[in-house]
N, C-alpha and C. Protein backbone atom coordinates (compact mmCIF):
# COMPACT_ATOMS: atom_id res chain seq x y z
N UNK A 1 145.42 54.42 60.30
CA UNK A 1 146.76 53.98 59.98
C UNK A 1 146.69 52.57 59.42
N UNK A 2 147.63 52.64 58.51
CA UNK A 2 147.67 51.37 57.76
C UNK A 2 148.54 49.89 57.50
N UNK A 3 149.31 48.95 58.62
CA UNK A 3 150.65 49.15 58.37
C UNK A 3 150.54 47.95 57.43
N UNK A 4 151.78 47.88 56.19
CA UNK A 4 152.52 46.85 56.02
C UNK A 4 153.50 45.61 56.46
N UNK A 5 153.29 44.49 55.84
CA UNK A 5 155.01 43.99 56.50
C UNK A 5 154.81 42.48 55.54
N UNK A 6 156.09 42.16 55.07
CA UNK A 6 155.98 41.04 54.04
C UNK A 6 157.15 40.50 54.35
N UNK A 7 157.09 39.60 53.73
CA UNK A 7 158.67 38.75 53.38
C UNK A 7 159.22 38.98 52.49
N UNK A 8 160.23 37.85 51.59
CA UNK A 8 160.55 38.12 50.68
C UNK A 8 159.92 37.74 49.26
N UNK A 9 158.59 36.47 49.47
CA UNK A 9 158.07 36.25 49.18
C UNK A 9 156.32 37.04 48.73
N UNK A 10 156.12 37.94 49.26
CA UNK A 10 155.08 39.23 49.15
C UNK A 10 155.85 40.05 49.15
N UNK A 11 157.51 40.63 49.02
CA UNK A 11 157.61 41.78 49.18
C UNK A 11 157.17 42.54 47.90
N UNK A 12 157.27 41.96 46.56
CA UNK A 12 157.08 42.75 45.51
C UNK A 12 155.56 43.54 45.25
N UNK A 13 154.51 42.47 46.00
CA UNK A 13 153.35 42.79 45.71
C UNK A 13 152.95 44.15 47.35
N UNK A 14 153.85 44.14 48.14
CA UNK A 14 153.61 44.90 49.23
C UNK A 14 154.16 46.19 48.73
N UNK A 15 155.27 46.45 48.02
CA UNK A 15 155.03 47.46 47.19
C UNK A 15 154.25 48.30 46.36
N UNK A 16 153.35 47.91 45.55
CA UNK A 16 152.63 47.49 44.55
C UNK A 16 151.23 48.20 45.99
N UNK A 17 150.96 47.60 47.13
CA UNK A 17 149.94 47.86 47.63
C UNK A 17 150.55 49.17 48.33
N UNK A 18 151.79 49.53 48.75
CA UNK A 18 152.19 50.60 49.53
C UNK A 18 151.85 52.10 48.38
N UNK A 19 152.10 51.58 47.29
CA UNK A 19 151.91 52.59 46.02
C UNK A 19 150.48 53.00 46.09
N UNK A 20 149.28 51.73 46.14
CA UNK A 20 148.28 52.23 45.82
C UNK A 20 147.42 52.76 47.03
N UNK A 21 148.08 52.54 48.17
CA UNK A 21 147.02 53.13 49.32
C UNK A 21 147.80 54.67 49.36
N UNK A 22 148.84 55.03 49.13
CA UNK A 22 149.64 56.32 49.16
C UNK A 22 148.67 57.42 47.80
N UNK A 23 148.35 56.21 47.09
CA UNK A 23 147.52 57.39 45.77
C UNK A 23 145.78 57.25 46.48
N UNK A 24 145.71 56.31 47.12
CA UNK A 24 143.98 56.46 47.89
C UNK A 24 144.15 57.35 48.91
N UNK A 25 145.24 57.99 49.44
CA UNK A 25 145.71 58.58 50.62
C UNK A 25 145.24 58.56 51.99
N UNK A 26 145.43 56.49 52.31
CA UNK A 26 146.04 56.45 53.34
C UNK A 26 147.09 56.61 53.92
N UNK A 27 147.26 56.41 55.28
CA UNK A 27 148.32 57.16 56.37
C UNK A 27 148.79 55.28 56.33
N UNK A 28 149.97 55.33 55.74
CA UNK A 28 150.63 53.73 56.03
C UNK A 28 151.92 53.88 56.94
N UNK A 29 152.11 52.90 57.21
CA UNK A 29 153.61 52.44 58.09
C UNK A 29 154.42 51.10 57.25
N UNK A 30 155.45 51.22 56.60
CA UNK A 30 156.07 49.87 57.16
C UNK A 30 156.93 49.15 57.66
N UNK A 31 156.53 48.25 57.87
CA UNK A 31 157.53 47.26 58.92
C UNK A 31 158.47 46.38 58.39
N UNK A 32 158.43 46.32 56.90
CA UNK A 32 159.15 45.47 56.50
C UNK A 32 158.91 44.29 55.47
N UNK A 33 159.72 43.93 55.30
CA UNK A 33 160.99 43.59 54.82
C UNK A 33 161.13 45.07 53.92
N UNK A 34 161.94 45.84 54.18
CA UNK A 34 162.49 46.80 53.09
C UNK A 34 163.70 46.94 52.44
N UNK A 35 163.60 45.67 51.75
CA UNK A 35 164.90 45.22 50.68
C UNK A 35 164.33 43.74 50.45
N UNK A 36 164.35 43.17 49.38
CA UNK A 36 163.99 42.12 48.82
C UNK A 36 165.33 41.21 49.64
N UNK A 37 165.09 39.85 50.13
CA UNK A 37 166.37 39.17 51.02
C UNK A 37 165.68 37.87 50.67
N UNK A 38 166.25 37.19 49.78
CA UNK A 38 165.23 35.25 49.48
C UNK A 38 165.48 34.87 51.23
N UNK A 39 166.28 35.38 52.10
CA UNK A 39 166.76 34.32 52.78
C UNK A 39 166.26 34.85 54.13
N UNK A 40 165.11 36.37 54.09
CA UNK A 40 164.70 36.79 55.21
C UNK A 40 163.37 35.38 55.74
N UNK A 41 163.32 35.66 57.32
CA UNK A 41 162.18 34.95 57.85
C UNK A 41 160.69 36.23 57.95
N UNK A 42 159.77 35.77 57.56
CA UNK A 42 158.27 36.66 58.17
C UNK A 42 158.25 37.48 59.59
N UNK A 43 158.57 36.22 60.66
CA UNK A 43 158.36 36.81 62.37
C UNK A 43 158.35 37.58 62.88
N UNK A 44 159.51 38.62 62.57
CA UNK A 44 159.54 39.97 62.94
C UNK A 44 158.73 40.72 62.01
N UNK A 45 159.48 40.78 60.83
CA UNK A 45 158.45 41.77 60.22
C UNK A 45 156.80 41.92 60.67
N UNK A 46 155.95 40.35 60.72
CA UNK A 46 154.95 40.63 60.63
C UNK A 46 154.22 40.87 61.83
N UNK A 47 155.22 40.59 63.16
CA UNK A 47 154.82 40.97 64.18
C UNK A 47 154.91 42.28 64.42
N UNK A 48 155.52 43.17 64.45
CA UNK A 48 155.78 44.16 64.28
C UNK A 48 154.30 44.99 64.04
N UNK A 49 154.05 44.99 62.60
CA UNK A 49 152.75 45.21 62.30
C UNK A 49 151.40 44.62 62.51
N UNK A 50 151.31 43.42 63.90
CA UNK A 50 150.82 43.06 64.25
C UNK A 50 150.32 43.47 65.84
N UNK A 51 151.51 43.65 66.44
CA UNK A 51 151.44 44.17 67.40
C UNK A 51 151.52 46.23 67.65
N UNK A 52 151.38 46.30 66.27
CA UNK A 52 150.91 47.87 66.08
C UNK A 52 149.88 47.93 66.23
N UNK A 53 148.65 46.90 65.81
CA UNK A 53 147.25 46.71 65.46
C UNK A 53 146.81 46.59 66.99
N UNK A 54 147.18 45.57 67.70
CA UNK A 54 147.05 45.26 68.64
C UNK A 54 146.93 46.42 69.70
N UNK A 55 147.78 47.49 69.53
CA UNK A 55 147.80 48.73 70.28
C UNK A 55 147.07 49.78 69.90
N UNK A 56 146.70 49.21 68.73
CA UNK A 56 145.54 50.58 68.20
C UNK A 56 144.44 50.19 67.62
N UNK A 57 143.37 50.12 68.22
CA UNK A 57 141.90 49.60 67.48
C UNK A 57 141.78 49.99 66.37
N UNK A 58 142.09 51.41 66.25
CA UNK A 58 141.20 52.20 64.93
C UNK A 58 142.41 51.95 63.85
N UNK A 59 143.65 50.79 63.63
CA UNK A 59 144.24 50.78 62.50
C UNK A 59 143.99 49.45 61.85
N UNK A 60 144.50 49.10 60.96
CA UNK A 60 144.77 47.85 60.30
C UNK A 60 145.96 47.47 59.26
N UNK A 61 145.79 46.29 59.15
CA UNK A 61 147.40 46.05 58.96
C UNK A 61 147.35 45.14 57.71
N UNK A 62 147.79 45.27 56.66
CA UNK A 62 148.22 44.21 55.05
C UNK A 62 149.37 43.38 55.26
N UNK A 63 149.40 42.55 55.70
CA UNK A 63 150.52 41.30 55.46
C UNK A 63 150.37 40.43 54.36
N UNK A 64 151.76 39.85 53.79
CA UNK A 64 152.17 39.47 52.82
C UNK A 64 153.06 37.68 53.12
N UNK A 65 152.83 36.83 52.36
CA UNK A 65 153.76 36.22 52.67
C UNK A 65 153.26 35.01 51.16
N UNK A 66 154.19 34.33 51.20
CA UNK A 66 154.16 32.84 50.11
C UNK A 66 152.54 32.64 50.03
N UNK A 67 152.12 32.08 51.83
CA UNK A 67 150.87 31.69 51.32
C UNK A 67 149.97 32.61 52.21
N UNK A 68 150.50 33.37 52.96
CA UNK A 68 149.49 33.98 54.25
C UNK A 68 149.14 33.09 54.96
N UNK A 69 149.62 31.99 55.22
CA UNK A 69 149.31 30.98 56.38
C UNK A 69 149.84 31.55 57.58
N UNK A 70 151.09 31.42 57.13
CA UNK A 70 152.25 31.22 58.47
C UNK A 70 151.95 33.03 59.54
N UNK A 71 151.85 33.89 58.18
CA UNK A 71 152.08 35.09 58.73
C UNK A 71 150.13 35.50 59.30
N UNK A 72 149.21 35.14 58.95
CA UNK A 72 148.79 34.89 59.81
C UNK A 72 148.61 34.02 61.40
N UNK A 73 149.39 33.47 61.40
CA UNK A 73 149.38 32.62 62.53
C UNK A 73 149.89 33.28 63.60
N UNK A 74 151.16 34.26 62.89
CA UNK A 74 151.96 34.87 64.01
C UNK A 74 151.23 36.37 64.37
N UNK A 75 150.36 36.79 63.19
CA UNK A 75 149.43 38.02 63.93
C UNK A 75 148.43 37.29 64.76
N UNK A 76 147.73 36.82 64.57
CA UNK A 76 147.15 35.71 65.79
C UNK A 76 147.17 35.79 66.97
N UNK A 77 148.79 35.72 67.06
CA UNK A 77 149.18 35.99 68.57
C UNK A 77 148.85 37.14 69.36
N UNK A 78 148.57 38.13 68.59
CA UNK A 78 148.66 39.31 69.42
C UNK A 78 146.99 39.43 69.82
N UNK A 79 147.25 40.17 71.13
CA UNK A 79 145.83 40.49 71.53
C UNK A 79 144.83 41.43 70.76
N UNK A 80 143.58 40.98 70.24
CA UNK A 80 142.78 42.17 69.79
C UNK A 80 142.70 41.82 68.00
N UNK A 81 144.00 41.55 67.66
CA UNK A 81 144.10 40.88 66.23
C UNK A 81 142.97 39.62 65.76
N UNK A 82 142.56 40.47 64.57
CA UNK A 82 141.98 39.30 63.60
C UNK A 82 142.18 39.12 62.68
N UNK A 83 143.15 37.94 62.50
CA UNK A 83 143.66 38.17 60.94
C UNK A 83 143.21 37.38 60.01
N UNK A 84 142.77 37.40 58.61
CA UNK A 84 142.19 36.71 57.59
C UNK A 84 142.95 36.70 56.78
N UNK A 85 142.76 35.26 56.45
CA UNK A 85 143.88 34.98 55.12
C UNK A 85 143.04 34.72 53.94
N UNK A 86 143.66 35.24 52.46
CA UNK A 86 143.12 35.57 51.52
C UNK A 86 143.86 35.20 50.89
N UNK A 87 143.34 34.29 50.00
CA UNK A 87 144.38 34.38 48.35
C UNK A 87 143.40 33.40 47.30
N UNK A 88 142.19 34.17 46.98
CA UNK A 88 141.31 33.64 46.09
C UNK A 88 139.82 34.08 45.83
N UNK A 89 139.07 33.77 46.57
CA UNK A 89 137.76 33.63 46.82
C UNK A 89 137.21 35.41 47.44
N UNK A 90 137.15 35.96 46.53
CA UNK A 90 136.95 37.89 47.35
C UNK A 90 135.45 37.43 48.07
N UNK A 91 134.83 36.62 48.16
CA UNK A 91 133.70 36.81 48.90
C UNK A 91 133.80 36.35 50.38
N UNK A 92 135.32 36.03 50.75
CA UNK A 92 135.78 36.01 52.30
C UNK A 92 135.93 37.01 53.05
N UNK A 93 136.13 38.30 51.65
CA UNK A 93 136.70 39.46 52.59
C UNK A 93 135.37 40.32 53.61
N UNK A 94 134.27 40.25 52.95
CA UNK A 94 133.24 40.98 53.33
C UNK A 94 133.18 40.16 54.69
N UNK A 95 132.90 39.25 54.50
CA UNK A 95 132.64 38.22 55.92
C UNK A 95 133.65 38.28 57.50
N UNK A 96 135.14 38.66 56.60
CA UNK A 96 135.67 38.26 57.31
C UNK A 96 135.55 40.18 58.43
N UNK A 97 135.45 40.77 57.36
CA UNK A 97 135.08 42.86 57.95
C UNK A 97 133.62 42.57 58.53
N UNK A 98 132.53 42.05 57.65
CA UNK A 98 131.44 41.83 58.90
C UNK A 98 131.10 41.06 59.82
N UNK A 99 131.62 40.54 59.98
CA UNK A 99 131.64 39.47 60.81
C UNK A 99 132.53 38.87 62.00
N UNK A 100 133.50 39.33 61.75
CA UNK A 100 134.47 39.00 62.68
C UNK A 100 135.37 39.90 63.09
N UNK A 101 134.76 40.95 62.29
CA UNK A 101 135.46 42.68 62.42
C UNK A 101 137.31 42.48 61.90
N UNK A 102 137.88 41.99 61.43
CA UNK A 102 138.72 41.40 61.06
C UNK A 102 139.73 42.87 60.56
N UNK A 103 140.71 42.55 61.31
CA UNK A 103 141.86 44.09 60.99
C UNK A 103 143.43 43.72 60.37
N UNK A 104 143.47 42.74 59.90
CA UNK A 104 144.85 42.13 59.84
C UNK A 104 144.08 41.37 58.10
N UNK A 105 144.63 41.55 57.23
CA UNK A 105 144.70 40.72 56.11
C UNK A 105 145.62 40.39 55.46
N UNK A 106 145.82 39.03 55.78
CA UNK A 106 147.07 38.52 54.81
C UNK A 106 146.99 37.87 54.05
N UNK A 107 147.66 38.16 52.92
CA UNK A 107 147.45 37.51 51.41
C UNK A 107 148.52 36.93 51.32
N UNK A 108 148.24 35.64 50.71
CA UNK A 108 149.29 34.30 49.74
C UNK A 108 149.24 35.27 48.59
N UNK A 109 150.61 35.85 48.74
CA UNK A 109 151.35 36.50 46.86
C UNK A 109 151.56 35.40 46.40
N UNK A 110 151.70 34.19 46.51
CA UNK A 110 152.07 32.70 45.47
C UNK A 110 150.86 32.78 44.58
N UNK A 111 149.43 33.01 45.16
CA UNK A 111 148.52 32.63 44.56
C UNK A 111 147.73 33.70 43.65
N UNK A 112 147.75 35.03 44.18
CA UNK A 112 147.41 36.11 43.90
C UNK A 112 148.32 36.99 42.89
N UNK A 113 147.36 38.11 41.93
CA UNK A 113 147.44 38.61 40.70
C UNK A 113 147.85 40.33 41.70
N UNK A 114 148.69 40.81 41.13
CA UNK A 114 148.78 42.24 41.46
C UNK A 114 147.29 42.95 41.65
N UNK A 115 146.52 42.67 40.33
CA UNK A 115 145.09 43.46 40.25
C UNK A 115 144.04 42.32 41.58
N UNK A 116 144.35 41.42 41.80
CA UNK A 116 143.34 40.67 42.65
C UNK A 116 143.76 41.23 44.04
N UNK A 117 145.28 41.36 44.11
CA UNK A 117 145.31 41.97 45.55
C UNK A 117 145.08 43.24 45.81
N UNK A 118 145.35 44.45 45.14
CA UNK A 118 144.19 45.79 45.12
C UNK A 118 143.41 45.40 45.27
N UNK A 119 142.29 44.41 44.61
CA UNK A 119 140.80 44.79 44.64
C UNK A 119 140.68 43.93 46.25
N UNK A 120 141.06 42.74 46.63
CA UNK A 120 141.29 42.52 48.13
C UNK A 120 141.45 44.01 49.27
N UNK A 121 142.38 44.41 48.56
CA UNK A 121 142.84 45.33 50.07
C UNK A 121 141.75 46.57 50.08
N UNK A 122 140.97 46.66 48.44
CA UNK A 122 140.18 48.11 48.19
C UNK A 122 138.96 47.35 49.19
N UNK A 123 138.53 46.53 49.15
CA UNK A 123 137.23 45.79 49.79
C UNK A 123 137.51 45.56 51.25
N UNK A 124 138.60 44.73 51.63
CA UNK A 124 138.75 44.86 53.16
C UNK A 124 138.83 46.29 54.08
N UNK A 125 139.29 46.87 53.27
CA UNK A 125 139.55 48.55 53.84
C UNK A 125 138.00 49.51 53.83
N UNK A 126 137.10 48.90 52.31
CA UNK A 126 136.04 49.90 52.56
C UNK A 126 134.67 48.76 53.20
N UNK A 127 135.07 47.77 53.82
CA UNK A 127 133.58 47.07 54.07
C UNK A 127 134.29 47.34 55.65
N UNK A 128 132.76 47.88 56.15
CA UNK A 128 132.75 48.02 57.61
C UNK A 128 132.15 46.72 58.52
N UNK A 129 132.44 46.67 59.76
CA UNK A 129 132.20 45.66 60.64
C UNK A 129 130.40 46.53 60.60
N UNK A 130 129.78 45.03 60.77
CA UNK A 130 128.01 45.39 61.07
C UNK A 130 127.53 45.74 62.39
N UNK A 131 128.23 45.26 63.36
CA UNK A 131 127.75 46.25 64.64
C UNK A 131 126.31 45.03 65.23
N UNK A 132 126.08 44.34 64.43
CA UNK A 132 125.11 43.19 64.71
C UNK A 132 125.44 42.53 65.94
N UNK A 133 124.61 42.69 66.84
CA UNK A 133 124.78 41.80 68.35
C UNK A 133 125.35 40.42 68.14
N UNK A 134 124.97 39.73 67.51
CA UNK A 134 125.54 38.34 67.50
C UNK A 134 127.43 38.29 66.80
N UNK A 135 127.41 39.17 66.42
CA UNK A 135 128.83 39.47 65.88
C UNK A 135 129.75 40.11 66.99
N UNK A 136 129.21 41.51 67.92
CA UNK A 136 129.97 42.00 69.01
C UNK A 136 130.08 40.52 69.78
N UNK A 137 128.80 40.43 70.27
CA UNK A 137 128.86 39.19 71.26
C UNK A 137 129.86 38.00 71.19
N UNK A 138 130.40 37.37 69.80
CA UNK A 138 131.01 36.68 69.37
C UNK A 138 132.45 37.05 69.63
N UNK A 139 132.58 38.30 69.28
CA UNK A 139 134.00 38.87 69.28
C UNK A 139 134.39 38.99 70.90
N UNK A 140 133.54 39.44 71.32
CA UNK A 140 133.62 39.92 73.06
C UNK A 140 133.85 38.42 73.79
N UNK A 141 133.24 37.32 72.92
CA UNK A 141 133.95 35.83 73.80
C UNK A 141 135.13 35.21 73.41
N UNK A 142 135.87 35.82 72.06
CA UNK A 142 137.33 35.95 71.85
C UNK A 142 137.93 36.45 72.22
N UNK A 143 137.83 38.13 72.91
CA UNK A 143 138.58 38.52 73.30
C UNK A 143 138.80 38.00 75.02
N UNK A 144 137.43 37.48 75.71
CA UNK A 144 137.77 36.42 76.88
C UNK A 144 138.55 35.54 76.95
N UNK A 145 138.72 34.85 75.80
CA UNK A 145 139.72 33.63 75.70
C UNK A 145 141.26 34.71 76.13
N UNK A 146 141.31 35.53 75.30
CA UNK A 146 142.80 36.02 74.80
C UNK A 146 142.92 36.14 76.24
N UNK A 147 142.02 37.37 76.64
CA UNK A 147 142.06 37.54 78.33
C UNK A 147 142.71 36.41 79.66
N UNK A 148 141.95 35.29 79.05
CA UNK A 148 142.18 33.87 79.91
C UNK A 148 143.80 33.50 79.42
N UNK A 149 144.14 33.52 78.71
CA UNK A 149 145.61 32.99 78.34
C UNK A 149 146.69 33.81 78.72
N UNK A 150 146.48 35.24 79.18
CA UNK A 150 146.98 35.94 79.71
C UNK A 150 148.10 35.24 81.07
């Protein structure tokens, strides 16, 4: 499962990605914004599809926003979430799937090309986490922290 959720600021390009994972035929959800609103906030929407992730290991989630700062910050919160922000450099995405097993990607639409964010979401979706001990191990002392803040 795949979910969406943008503002009003990514909503055009969250379209644009809802189109092309429906013709790759993934199983998507979204959360939102579904109506263009200049005057909506991120929070809900992107929690929403944040805390979907959070409840389900085996999904991942495309967030959208101005810069992908903010709306990463607020998937963040949730337990189990790793979210990577993207809006440039495609050689983050591999790193951020091997390495940090990373299930949440949010892209700055300010900065990003319709065709740059396909080829983002085609790469985060087909690069798998490496399974490399120093990578579980890493992840397994993040998810202690989350544990501890509990």
């Amino acid at each position: 499962m795949i979910y969406l959720a943008s503002d009003h600021a990514g909503f055009e390009l969250k379209e644009k990605v809802k189109e092309f994972l429906k013709k790759e035929g993934y199983e998507i959800e979204d959360c939102g914004a579904y109506k263009f609103d200049p005057a909506d906030d991120y929070p809900a929407f992107i929690a929403k599809a944040a805390e979907a992730v959070s409840k389900n290991s085996d999904s991942k989630a495309i967030i959208l926003g101005g810069s992908g700062q903010g709306e990463a910050i607020v998937a963040n919160k949730f337990p189990g979430v790793r979210a990577a922000v993207f809006y440039g450099n495609l050689d983050i995405i591999p790193l951020a799937r091997e390495h940090n097993n990373a299930n949440i990607l949010s892209l700055g639409a300010r900065f990003l090309t319709e065709d740059e964010v396909i080829e983002a979401v085609r790469l985060f979706l087909e690069t798998p986490f490496t399974d490399e001990e120093r990578h579980v191990r890493r992840i397994e002392k993040i998810k202690k922290i989350e544990e501890g803040l509990k």
